[in-house]
Protein backbone atom coordinates (compact mmCIF):
# COMPACT_ATOMS: atom_id res chain seq x y z
CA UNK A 1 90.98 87.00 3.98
CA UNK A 2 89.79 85.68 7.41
CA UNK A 3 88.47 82.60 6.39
CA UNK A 4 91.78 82.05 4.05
CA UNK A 5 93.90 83.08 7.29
CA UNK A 6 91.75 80.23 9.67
CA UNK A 7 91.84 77.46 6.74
CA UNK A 8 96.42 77.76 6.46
CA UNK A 9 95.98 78.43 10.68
CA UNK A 10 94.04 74.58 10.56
CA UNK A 11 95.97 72.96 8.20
CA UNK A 12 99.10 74.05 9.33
CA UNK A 13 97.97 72.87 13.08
CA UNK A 14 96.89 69.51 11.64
CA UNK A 15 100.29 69.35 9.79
CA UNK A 16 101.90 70.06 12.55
CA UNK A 17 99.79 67.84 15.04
CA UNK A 18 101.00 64.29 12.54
CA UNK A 19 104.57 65.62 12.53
CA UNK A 20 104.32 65.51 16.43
CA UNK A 21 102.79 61.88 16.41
CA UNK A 22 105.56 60.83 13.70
CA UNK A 23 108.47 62.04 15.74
CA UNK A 24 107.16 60.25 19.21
CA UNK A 25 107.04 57.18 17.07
CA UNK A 26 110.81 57.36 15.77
CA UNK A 27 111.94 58.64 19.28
CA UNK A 28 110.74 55.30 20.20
CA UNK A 29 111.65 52.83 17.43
CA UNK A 30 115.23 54.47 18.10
CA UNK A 31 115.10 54.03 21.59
CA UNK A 32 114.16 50.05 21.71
CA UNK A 33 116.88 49.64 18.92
CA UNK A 34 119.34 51.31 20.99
CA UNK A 35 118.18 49.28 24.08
CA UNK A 36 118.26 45.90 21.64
CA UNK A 37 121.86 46.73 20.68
CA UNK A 38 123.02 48.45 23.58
CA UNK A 39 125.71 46.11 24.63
CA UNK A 40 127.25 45.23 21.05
CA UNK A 41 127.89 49.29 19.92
CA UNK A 42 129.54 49.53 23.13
CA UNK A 43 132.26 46.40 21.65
CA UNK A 44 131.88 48.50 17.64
CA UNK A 45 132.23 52.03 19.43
CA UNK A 46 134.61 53.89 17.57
CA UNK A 47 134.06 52.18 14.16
CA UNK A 48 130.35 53.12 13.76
CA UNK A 49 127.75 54.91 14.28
CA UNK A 50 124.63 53.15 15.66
CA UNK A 51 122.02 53.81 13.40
CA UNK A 52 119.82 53.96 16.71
CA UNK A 53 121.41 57.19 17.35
CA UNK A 54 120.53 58.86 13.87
CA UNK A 55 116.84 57.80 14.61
CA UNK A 56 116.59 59.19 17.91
CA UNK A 57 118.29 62.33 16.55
CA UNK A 58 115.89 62.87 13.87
CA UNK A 59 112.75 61.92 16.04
CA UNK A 60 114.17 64.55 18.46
CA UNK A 61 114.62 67.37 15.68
CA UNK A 62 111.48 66.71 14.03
CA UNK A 63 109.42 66.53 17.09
CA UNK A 64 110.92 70.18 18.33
CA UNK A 65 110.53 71.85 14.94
CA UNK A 66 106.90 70.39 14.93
CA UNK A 67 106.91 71.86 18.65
CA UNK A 68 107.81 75.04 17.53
CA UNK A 69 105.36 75.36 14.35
CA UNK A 70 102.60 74.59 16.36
CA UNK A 71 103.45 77.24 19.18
CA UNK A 72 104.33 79.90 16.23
CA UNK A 73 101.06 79.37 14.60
CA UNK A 74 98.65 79.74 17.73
CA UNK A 75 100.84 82.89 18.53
CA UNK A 76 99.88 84.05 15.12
CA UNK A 77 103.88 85.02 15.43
CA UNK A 78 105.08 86.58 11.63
CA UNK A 79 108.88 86.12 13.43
CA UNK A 80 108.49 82.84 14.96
CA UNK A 81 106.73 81.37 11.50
CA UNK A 82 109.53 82.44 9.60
CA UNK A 83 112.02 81.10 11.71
CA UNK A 84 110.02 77.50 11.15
CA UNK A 85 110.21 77.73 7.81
CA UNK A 86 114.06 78.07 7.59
CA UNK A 87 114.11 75.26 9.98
CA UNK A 88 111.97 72.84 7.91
CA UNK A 89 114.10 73.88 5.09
CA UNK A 90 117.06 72.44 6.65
CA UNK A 91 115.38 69.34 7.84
CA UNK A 92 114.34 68.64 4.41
CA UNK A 93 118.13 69.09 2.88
CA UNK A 94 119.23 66.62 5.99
CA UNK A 95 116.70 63.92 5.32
CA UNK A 96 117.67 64.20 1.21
CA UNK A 97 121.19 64.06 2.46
CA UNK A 98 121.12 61.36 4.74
CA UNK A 99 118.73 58.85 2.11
CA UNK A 100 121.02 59.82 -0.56
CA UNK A 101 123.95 58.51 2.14
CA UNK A 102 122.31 55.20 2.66
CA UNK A 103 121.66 54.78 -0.80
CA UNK A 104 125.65 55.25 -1.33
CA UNK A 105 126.75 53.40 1.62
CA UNK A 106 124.31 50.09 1.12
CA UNK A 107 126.83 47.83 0.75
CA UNK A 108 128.69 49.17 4.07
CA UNK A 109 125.22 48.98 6.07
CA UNK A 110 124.55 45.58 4.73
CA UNK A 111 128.59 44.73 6.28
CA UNK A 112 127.39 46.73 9.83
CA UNK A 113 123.94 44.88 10.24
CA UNK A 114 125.92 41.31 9.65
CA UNK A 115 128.08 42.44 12.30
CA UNK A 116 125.93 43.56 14.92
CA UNK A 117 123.77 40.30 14.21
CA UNK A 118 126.83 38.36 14.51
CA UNK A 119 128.01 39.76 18.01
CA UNK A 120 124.79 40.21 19.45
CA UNK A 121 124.40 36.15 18.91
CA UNK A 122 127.15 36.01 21.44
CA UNK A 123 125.30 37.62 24.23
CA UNK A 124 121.79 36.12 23.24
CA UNK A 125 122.29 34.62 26.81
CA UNK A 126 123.49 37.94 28.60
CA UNK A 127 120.99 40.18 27.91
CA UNK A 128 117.08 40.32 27.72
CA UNK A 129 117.10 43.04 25.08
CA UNK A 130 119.16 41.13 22.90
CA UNK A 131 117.43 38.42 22.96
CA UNK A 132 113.94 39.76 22.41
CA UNK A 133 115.31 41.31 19.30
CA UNK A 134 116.73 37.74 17.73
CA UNK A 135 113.75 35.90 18.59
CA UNK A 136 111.27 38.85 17.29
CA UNK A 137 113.71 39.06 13.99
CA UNK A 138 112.87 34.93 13.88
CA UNK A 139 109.61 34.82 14.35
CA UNK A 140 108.82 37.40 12.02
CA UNK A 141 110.92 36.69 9.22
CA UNK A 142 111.24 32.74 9.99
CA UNK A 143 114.64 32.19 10.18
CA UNK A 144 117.11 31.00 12.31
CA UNK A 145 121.07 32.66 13.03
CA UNK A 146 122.56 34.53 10.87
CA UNK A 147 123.38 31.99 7.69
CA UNK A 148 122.12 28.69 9.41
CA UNK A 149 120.97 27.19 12.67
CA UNK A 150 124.32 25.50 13.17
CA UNK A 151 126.00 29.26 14.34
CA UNK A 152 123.90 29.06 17.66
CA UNK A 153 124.91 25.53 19.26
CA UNK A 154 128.78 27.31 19.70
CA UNK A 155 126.89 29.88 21.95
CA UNK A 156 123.50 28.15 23.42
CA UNK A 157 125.08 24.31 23.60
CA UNK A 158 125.02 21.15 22.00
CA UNK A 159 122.15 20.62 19.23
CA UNK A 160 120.25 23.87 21.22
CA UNK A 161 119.05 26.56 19.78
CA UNK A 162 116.76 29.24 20.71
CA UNK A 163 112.91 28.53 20.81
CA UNK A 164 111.98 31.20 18.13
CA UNK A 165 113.67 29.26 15.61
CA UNK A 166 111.25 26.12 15.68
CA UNK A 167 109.10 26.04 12.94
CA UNK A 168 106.44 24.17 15.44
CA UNK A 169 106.84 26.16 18.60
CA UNK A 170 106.84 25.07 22.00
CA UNK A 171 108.43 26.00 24.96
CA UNK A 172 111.68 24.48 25.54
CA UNK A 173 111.35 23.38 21.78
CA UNK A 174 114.47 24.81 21.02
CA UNK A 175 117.00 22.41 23.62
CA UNK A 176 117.91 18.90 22.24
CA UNK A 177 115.88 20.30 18.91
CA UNK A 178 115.08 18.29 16.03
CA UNK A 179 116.63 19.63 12.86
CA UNK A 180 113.54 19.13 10.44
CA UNK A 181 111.86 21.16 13.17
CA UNK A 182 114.48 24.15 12.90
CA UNK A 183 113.95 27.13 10.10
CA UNK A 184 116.55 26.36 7.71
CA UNK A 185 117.21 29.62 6.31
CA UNK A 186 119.55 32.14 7.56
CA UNK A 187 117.85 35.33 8.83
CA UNK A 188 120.23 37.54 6.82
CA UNK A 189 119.17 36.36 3.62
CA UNK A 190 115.38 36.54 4.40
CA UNK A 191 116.34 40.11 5.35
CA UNK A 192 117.28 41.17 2.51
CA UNK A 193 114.32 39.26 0.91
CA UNK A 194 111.99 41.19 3.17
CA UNK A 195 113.64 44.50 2.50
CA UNK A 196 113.41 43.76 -1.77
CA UNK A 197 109.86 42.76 -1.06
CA UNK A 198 109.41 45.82 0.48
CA UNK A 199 111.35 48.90 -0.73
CA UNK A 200 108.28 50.06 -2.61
CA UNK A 201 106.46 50.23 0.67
CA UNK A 202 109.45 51.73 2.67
CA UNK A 203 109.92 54.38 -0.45
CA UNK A 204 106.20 55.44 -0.22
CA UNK A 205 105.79 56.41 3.52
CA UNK A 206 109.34 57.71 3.42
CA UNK A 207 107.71 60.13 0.44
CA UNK A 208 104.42 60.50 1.91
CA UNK A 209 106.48 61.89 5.58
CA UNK A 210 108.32 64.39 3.04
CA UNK A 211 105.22 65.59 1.64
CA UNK A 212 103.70 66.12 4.53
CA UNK A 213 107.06 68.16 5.80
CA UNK A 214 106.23 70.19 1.84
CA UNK A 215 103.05 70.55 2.75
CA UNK A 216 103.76 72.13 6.32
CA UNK A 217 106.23 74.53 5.00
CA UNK A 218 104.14 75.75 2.18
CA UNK A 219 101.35 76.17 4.19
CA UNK A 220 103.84 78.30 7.06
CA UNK A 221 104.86 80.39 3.86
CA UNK A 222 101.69 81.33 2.76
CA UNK A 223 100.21 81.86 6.35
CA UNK A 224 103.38 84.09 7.03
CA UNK A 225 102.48 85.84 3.84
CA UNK A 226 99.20 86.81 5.19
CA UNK A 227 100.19 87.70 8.14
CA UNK A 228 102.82 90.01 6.89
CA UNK A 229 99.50 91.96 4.64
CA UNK A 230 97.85 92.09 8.43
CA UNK A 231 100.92 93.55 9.89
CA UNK A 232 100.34 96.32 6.61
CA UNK A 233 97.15 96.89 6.78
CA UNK A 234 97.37 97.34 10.19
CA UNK A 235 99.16 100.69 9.81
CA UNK A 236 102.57 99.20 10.25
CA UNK A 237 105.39 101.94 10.68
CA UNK A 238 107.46 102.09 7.27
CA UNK A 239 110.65 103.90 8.89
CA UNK A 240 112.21 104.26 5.61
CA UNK A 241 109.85 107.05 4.86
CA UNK A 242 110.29 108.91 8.32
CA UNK A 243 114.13 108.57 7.50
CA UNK A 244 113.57 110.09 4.24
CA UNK A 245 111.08 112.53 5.01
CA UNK A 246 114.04 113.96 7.81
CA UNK A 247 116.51 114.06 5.26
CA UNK A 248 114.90 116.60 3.02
C-alpha cells in the first residue's frame, strides 16, 4: 500500500508539474496574439470573439486546476483531491465542446481570420505588434498579403511592400521592389496549405494534452481511493452506527 500510495503521489505530481508548463505556454501564445491583434478586435468588437481571449482563458483554467492538484496532492487532502477531479471533469467536457465548435464553425473561422488579416494590413504602419505578426506570418509561410502582393501598395505606397515579402531579403528590399523578387502567393492560401499539411500534427498533441488531462484524473481517482482506505483503517468514526446504536 505505501509504495502504491508514493508511485499515484509521483505520477500525479509529474502530471500535474507538465499541465503547469502547458498552461504558462498558452497563457503566453494568447497573450502575444492578443497583443498582435489588439488594435483590429477593438474595430470587430461586438461581432466576435477574439480567439486570443479563449486561449488565455483556457491557459488560465488549466494552469489553476493544475495549481490546485498539485497543492491537493502534497496535502495528501481526500476533500481537496476530489474536488480536482470534478474540476478536470469539466475541463475535459469544455475542451470536447469547444473542438467539436471549431470543427462546426470552420468555415466561419476561416471568414474571421480573412478579416482580421485584412484590417490588420491597414495598420501594418501603426503598430509594431501588427507588424511583427505579418512579417513573421511571411517569412514563415512565404507569402506576401492576403491574396497577392498588389493589396499592400494601397497601404505602404507605390510598388512598396513590406521587406518580409522578398523572396531575396534585404533591408529596404521591400520599397521600389522588383516583382520577380516578391512571393507571389497569397498568405491565406498557404495558410490553409500549412494547416492541411499539418492537421495530423495539430490532432496528435491536441490528443496527447487530453491524455495527459485522462491520465491526471485517473491517477487523482485512484490516489483518492487510497486515501479514503487510510482514512478507514485509520479508525475513522462511522456515525451511522452511533446513530443507530442510540436509537435502539
Amino acid at each position: 500500500m505505501p509504495s502504491t500510495c508514493y508511485s499515484y503521489k509521483c505520477g500525479l505530481l509529474t502530471l500535474n508539474a507538465i499541465l503547469l508548463s502547458l498552461a504558462l505556454a498558452l497563457v503566453t501564445f494568447g497573450s502575444l496574439l492578443q497583443s498582435a491583434f489588439h488594435s483590429n478586435m477593438v474595430m470587430l468588437q461586438g461581432r466576435i470573439t477574439s480567439p486570443s481571449i479563449l486561449i488565455i482563458f483556457l491557459g488560465l483554467l488549466l494552469f489553476v486546476s493544475a495549481l490546485f492538484g498539485f497543492v491537493s496532492t502534497i496535502r495528501e487532502n481526500y476533500l481537496l483531491l476530489s474536488t480536482y477531479v470534478c474540476i478536470v471533469v469539466t475541463i475535459i467536457i469544455f475542451e470536447v465542446g469547444v473542438a467539436i465548435a471549431v470543427a462546426i464553425m470552420k468555415s466561419s473561422l476561416k471568414r474571421l481570420v480573412s478579416r482580421t488579416m485584412y484590417i490588420a494590413e491597414s495598420h501594418y504602419n501603426n503598430s509594431k505588434a501588427t507588424a511583427c505578426m505579418w512579417d513573421a506570418v511571411q517569412t514563415y509561410l512565404k507569402c506576401c498579403g492576403m491574396h497577392s502582393f498588389q493589396e499592400w501598395p494601397p497601404f505602404l505606397g507605390t510598388d512598396t511592400v513590406p521587406d518580409s515579402c522578398c523572396v531575396r531579403y534585404s533591408f529596404g528590399c521591400g520599397h521600389h521592389v522588383n516583382h520577380s523578387n516578391v512571393y507571389p502567393k497569397g498568405c491565406i492560401s498557404s495558410l490553409h496549405s500549412w494547416l492541411f499539411r499539418n492537421q495530423v500534427l495539430i490532432g496528435v498533441l491536441c490528443g496527447i494534452f487530453i491524455l495527459i488531462q485522462i491520465g491526471a484524473l485517473l491517477l487523482a481517482h485512484l490516489y483518492c481511493n487510497v486515501l479514503n482506505q487510510r482514512l478507514a483503517s485509520g479508525g475513522r468514526i462511522d456515525f451511522s452506527r452511533i446513530i443507530k446504536f442510540f436509537k435502539r
